[in-house]
PDB file of N, CA and C in Angstrom:
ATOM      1  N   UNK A   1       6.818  30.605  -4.466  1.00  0.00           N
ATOM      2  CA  UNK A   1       6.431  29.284  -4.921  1.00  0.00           C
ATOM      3  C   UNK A   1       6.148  29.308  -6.427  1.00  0.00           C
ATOM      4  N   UNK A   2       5.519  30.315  -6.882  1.00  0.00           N
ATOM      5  CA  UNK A   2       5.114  30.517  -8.294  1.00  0.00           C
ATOM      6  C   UNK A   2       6.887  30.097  -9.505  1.00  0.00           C
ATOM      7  N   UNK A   3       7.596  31.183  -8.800  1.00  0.00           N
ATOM      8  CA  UNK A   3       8.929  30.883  -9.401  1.00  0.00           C
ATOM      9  C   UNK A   3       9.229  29.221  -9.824  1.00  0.00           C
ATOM     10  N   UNK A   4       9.113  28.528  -8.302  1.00  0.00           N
ATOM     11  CA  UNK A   4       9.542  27.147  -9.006  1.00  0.00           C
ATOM     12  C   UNK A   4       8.796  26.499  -9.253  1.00  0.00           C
ATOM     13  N   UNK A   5       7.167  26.898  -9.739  1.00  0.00           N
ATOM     14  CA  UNK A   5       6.555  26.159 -10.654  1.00  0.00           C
ATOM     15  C   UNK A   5       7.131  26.150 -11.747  1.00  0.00           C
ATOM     16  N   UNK A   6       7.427  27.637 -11.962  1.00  0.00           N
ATOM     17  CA  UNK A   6       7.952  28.082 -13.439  1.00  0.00           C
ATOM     18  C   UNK A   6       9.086  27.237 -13.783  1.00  0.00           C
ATOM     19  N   UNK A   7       9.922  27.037 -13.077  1.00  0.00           N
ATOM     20  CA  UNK A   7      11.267  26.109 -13.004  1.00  0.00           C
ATOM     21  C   UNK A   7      10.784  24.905 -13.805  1.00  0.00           C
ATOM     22  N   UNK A   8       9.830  24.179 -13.293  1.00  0.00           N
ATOM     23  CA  UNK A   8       9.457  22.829 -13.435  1.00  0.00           C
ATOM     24  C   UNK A   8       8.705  22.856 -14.948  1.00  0.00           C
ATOM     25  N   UNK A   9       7.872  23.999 -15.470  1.00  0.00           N
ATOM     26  CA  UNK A   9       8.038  24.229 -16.669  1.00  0.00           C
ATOM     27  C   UNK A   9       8.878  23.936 -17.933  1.00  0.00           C
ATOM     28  N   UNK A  10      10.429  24.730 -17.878  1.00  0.00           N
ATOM     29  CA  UNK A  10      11.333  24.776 -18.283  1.00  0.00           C
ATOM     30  C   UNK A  10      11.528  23.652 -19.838  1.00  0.00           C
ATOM     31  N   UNK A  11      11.788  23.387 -20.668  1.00  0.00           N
ATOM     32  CA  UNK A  11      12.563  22.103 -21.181  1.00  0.00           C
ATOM     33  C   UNK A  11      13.828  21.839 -21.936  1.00  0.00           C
ATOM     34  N   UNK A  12      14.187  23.394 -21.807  1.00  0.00           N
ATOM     35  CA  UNK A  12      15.929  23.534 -22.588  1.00  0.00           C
ATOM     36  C   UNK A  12      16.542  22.385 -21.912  1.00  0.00           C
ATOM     37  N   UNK A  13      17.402  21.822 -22.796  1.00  0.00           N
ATOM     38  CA  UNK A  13      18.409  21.066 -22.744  1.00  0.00           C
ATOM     39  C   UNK A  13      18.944  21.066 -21.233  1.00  0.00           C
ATOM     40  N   UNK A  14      19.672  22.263 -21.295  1.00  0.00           N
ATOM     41  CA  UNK A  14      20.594  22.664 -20.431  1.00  0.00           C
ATOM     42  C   UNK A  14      19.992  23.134 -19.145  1.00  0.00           C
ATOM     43  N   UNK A  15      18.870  23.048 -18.902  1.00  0.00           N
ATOM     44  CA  UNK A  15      17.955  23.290 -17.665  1.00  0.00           C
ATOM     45  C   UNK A  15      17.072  22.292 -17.221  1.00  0.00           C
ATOM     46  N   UNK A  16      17.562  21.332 -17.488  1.00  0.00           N
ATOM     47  CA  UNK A  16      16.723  19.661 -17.118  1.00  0.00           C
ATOM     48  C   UNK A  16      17.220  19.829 -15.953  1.00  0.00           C
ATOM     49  N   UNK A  17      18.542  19.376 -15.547  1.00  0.00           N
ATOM     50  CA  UNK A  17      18.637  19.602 -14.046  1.00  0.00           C
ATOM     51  C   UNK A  17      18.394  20.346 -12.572  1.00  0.00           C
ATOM     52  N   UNK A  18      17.947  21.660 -13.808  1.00  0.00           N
ATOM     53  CA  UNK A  18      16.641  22.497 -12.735  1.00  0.00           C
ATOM     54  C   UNK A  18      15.673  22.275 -12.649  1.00  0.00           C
ATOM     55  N   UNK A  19      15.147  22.080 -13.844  1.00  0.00           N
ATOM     56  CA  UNK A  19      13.937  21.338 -13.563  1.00  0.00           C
ATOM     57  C   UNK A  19      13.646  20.095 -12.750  1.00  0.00           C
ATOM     58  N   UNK A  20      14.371  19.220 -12.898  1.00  0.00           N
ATOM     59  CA  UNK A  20      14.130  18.114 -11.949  1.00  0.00           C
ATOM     60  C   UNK A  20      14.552  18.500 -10.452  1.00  0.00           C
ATOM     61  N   UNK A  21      15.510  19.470  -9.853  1.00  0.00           N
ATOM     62  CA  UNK A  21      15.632  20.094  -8.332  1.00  0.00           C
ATOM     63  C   UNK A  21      14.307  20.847  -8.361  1.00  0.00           C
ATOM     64  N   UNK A  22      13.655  21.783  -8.880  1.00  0.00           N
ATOM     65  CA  UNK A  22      12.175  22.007  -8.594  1.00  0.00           C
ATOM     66  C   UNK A  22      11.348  21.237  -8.624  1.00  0.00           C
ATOM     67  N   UNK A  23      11.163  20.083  -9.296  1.00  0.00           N
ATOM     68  CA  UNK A  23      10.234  18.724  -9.272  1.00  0.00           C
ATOM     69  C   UNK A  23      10.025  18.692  -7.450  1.00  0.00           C
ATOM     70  N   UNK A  24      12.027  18.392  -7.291  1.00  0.00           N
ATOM     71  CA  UNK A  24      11.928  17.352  -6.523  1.00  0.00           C
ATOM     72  C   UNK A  24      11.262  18.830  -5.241  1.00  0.00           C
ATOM     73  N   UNK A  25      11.495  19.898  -5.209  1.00  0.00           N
ATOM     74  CA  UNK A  25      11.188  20.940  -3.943  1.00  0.00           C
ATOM     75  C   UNK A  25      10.258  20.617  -3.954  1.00  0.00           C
ATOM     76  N   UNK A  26       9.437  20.730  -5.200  1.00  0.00           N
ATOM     77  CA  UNK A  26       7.403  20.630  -4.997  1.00  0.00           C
ATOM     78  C   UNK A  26       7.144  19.674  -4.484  1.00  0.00           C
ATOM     79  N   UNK A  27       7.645  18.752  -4.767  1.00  0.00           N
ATOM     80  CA  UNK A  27       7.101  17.471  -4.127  1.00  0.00           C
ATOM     81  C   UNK A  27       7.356  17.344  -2.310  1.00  0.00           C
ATOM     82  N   UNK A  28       8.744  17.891  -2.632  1.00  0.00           N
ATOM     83  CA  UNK A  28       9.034  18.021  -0.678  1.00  0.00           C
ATOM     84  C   UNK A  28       8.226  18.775  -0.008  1.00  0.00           C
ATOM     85  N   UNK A  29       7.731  20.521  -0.687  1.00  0.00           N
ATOM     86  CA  UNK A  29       7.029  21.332   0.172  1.00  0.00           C
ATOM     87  C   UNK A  29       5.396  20.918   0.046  1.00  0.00           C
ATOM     88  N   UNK A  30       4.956  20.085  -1.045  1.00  0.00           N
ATOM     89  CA  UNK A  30       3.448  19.881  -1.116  1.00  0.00           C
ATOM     90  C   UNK A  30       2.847  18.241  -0.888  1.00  0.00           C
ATOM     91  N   UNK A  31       3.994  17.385  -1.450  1.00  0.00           N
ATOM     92  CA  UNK A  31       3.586  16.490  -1.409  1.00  0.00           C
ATOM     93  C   UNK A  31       3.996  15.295  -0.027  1.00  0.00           C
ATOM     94  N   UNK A  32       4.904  15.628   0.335  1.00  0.00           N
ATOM     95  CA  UNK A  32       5.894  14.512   1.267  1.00  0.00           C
ATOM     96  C   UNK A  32       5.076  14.060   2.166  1.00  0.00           C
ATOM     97  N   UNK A  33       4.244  15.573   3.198  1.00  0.00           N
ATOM     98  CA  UNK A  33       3.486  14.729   4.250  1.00  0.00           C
ATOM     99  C   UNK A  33       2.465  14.159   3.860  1.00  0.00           C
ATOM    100  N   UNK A  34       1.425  13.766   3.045  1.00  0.00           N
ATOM    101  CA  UNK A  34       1.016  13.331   2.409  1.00  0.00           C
ATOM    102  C   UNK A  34       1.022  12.153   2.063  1.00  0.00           C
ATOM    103  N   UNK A  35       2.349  11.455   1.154  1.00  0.00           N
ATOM    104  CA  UNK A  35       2.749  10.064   1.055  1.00  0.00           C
ATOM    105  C   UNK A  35       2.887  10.121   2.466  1.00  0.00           C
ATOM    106  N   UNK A  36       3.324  10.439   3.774  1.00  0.00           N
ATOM    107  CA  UNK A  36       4.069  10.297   4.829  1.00  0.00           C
ATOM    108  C   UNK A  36       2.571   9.585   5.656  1.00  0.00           C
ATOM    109  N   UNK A  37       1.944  10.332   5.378  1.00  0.00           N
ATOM    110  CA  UNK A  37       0.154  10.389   5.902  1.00  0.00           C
ATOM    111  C   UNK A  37      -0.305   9.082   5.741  1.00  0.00           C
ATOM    112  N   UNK A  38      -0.170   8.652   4.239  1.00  0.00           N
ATOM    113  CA  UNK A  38      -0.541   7.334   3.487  1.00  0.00           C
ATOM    114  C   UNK A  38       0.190   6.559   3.968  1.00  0.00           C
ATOM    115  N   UNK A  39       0.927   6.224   4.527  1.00  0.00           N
ATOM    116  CA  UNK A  39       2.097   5.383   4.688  1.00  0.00           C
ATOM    117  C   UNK A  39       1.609   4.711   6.088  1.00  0.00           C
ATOM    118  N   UNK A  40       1.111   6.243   7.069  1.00  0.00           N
ATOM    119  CA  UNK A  40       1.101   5.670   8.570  1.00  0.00           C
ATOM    120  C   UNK A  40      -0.487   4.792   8.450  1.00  0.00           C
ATOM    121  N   UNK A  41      -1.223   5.308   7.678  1.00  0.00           N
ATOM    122  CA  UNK A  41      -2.611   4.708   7.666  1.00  0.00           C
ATOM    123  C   UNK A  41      -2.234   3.373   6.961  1.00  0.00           C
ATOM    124  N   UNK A  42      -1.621   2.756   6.037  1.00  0.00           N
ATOM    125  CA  UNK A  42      -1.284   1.438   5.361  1.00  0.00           C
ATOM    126  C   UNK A  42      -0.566   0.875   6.454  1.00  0.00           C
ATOM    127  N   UNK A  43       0.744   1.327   7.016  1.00  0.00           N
ATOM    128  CA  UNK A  43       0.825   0.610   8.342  1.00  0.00           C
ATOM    129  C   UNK A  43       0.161   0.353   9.553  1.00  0.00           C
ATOM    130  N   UNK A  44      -0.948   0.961   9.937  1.00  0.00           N
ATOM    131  CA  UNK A  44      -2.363   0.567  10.999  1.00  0.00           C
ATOM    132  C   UNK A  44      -2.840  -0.608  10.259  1.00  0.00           C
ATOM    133  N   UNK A  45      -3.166  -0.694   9.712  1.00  0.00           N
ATOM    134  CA  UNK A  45      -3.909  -2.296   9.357  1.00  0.00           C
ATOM    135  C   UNK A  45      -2.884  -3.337   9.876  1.00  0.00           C
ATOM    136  N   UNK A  46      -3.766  -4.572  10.848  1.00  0.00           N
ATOM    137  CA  UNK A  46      -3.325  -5.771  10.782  1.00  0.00           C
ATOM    138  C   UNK A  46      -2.538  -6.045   9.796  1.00  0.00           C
ATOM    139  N   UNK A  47      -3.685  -6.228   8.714  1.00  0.00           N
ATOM    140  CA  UNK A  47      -2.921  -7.280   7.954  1.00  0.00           C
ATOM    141  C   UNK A  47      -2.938  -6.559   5.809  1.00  0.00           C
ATOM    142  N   UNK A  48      -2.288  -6.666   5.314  1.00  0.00           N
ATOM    143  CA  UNK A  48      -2.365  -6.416   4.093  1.00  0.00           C
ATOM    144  C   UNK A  48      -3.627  -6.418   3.245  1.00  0.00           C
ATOM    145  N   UNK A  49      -3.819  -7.699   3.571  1.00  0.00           N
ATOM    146  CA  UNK A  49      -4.653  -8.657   2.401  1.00  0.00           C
ATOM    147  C   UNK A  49      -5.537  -9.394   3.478  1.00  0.00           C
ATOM    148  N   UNK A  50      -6.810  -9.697   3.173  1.00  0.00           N
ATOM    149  CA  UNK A  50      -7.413 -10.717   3.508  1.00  0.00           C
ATOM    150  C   UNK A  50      -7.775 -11.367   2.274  1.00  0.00           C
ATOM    151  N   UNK A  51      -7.725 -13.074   2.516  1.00  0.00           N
ATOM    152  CA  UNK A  51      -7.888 -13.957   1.465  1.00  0.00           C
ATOM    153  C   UNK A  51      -9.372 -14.520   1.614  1.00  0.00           C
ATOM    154  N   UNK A  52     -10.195 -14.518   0.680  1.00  0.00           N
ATOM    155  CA  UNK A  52     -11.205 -15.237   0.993  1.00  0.00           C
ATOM    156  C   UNK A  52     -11.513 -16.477  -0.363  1.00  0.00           C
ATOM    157  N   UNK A  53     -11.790 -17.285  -0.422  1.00  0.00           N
ATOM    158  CA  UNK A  53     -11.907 -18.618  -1.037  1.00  0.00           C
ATOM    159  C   UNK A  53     -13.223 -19.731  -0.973  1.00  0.00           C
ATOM    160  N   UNK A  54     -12.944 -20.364  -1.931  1.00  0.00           N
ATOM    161  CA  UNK A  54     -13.872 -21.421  -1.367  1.00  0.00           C
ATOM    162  C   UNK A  54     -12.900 -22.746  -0.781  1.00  0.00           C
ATOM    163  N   UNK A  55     -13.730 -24.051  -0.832  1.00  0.00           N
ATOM    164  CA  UNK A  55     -13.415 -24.689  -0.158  1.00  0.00           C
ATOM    165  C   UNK A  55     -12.683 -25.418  -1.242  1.00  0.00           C
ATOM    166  N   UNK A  56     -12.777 -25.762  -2.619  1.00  0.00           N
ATOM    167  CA  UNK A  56     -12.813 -26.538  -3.388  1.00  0.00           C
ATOM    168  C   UNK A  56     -11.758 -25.930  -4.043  1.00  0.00           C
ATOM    169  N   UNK A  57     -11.155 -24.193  -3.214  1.00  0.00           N
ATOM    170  CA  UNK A  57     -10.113 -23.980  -4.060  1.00  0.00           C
ATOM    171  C   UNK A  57      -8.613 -24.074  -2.961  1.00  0.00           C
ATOM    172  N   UNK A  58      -9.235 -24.255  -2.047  1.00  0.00           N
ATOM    173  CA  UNK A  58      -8.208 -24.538  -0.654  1.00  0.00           C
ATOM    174  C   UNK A  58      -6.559 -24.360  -0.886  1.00  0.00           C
ATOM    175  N   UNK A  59      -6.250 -25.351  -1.888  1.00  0.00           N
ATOM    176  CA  UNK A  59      -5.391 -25.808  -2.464  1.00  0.00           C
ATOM    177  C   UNK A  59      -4.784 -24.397  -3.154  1.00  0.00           C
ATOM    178  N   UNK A  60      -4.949 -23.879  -4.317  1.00  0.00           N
ATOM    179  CA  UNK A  60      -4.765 -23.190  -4.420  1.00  0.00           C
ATOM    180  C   UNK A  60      -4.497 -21.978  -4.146  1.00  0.00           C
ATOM    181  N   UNK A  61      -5.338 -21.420  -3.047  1.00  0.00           N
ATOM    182  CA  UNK A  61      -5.439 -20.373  -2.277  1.00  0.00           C
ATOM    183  C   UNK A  61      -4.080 -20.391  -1.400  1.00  0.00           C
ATOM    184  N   UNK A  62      -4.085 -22.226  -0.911  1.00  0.00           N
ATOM    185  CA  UNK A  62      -2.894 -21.984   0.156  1.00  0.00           C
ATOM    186  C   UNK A  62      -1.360 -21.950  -0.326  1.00  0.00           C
ATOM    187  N   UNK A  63      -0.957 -21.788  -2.445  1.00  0.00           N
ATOM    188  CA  UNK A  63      -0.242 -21.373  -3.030  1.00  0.00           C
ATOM    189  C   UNK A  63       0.099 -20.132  -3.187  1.00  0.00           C
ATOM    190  N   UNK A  64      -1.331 -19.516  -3.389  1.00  0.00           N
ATOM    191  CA  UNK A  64      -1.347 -17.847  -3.934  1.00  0.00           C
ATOM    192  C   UNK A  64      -0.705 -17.037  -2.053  1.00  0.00           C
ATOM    193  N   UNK A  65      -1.212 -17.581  -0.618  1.00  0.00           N
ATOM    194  CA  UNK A  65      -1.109 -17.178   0.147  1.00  0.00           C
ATOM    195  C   UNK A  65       0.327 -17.323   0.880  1.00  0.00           C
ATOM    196  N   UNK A  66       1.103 -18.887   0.648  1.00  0.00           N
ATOM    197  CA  UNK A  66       2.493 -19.028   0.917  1.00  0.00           C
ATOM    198  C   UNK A  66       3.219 -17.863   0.161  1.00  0.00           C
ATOM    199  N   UNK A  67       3.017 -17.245  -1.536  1.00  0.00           N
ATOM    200  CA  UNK A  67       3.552 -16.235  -2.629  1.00  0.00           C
ATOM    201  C   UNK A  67       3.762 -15.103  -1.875  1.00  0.00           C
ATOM    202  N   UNK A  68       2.333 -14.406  -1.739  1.00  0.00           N
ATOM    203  CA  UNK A  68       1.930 -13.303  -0.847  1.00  0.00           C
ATOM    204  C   UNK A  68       2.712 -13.226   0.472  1.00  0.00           C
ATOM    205  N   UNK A  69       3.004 -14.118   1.349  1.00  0.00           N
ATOM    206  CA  UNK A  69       3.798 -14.040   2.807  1.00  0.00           C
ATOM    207  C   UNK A  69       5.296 -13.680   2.402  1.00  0.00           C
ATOM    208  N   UNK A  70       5.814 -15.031   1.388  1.00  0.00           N
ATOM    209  CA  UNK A  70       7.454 -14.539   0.606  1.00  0.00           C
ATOM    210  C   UNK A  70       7.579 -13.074   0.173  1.00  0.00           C
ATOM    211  N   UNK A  71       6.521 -12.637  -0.283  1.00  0.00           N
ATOM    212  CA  UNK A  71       6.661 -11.249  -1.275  1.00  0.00           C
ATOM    213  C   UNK A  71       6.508 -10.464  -0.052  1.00  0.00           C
ATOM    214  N   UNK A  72       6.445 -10.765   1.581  1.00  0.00           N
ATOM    215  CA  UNK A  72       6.106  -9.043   2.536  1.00  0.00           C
ATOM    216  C   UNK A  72       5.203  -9.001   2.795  1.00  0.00           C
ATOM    217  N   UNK A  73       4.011  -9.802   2.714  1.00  0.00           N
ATOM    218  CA  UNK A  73       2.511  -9.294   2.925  1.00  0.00           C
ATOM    219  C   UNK A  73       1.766  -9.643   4.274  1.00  0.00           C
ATOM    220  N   UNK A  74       1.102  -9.182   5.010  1.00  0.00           N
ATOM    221  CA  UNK A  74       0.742 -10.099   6.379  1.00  0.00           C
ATOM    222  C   UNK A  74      -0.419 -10.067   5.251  1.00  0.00           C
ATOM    223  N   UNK A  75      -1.095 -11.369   5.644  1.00  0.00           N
ATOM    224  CA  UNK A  75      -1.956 -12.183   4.711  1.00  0.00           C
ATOM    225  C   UNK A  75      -2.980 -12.457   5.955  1.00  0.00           C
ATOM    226  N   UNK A  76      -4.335 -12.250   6.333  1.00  0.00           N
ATOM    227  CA  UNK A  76      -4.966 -13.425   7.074  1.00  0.00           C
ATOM    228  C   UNK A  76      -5.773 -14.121   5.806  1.00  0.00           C
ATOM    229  N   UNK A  77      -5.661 -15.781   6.270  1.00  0.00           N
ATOM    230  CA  UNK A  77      -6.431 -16.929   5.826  1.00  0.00           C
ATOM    231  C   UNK A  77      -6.901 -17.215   6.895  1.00  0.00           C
ATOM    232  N   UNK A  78      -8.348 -17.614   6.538  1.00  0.00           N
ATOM    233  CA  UNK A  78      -9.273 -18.232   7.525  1.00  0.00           C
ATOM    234  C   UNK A  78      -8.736 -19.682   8.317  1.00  0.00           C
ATOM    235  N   UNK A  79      -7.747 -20.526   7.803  1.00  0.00           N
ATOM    236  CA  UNK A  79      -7.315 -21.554   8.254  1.00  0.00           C
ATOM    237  C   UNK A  79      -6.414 -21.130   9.307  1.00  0.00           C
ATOM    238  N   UNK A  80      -5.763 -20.575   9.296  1.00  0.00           N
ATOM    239  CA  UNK A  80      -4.491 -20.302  10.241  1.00  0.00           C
ATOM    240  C   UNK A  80      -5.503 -18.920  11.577  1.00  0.00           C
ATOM    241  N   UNK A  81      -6.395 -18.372  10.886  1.00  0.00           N
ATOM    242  CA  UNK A  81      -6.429 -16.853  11.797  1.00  0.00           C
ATOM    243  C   UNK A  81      -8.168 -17.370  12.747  1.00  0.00           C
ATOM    244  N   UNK A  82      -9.009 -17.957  12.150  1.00  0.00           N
ATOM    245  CA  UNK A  82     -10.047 -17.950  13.091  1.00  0.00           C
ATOM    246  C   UNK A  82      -9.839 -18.559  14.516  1.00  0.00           C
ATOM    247  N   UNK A  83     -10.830 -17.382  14.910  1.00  0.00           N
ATOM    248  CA  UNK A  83     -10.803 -18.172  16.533  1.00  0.00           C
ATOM    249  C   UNK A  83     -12.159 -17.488  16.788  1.00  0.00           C
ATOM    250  N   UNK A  84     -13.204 -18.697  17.527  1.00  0.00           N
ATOM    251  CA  UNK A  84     -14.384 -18.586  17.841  1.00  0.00           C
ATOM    252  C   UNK A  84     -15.208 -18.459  16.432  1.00  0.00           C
ATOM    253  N   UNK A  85     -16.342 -17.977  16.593  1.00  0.00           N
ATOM    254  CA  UNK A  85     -16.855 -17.983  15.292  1.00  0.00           C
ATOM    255  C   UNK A  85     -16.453 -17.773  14.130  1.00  0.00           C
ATOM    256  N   UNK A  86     -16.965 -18.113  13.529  1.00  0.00           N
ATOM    257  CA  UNK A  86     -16.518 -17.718  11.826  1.00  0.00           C
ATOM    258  C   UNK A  86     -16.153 -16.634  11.373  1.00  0.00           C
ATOM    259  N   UNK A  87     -17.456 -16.246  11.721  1.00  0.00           N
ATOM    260  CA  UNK A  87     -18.314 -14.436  11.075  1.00  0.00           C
ATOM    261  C   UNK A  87     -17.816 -13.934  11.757  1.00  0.00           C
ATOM    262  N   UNK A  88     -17.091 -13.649  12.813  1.00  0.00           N
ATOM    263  CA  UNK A  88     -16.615 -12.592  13.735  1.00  0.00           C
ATOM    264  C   UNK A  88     -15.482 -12.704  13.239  1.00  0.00           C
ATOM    265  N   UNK A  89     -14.649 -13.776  12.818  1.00  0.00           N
ATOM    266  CA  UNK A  89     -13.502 -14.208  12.589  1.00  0.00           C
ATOM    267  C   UNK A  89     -12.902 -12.676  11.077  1.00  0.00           C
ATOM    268  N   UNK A  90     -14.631 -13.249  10.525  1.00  0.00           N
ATOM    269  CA  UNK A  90     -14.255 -12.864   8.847  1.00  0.00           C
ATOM    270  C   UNK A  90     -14.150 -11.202   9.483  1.00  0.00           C
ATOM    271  N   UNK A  91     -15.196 -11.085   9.772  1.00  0.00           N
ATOM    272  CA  UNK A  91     -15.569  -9.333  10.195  1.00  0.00           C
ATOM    273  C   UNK A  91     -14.814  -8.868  10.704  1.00  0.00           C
ATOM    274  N   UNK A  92     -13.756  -9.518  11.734  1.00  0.00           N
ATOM    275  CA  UNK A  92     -12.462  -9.011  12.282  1.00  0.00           C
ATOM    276  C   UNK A  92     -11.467  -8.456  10.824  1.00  0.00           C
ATOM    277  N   UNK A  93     -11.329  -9.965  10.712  1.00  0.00           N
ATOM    278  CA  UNK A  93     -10.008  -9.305   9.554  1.00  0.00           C
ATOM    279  C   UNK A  93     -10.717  -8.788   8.196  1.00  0.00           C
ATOM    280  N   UNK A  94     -11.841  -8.358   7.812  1.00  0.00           N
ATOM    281  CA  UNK A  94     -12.295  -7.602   6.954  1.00  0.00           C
ATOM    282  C   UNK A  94     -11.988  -6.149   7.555  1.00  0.00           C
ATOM    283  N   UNK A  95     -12.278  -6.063   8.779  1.00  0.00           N
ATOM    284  CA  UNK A  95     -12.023  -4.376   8.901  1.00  0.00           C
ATOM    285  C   UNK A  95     -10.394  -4.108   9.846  1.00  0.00           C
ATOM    286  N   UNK A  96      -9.682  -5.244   9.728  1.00  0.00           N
ATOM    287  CA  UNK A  96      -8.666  -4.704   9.925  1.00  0.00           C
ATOM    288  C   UNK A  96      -7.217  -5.242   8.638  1.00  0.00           C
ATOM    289  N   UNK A  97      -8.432  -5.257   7.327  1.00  0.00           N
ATOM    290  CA  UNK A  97      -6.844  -5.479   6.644  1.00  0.00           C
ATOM    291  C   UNK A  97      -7.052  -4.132   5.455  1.00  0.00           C
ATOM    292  N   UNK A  98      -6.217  -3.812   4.719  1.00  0.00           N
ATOM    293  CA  UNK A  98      -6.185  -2.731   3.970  1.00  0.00           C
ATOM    294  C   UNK A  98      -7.094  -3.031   2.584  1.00  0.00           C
ATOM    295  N   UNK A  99      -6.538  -4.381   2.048  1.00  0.00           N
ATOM    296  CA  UNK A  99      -7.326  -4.634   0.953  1.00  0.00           C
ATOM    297  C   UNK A  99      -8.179  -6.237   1.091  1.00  0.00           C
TER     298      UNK A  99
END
């Protein structure tokens, strides 16, 4: 392993392309499961995003949140997602969205 650290070292001209095939090994033998790891935990969450707002910005919110759905995002808004109380509503999708 030491070797293709050394690789990744390198900056002659003519050894960029080794260097970047050792980049890419390190990253396969140290890093891959890892992003792979991150990936499965960002996909467990419900939902992306939870939106929270006031009332007076409604309007707005329900711009920034139509953006967010186009762009890929599962979004909960309190308009479309509560059921039964409020606070259980919020506390639900607080601990099941990522951000």
């Amino acid at each position: 392993m030491i070797h293709v650290r050394i690789l990744t070292q390198k900056t002659y001209e003519n050894q960029l392309s080794l260097q970047r095939a050792a980049e890419g090994l390190l990253w396969k033998l140290e890093k891959e499961s890892e992003a792979v790891t991150k990936q499965i935990i960002l996909n467990s969450y419900k939902y992306n995003i939870m939106l929270s707002y006031s009332h007076k910005d409604e309007q707005l919110c329900l711009k920034i949140h139509e953006q967010l759905i186009k762009d890929g995002f599962r979004v909960w808004l309190g308009i479309d997602c509560l059921r039964g109380s409020t606070m259980v509503g919020i506390a639900n999708a607080i601990e099941n969205s990522e951000h």
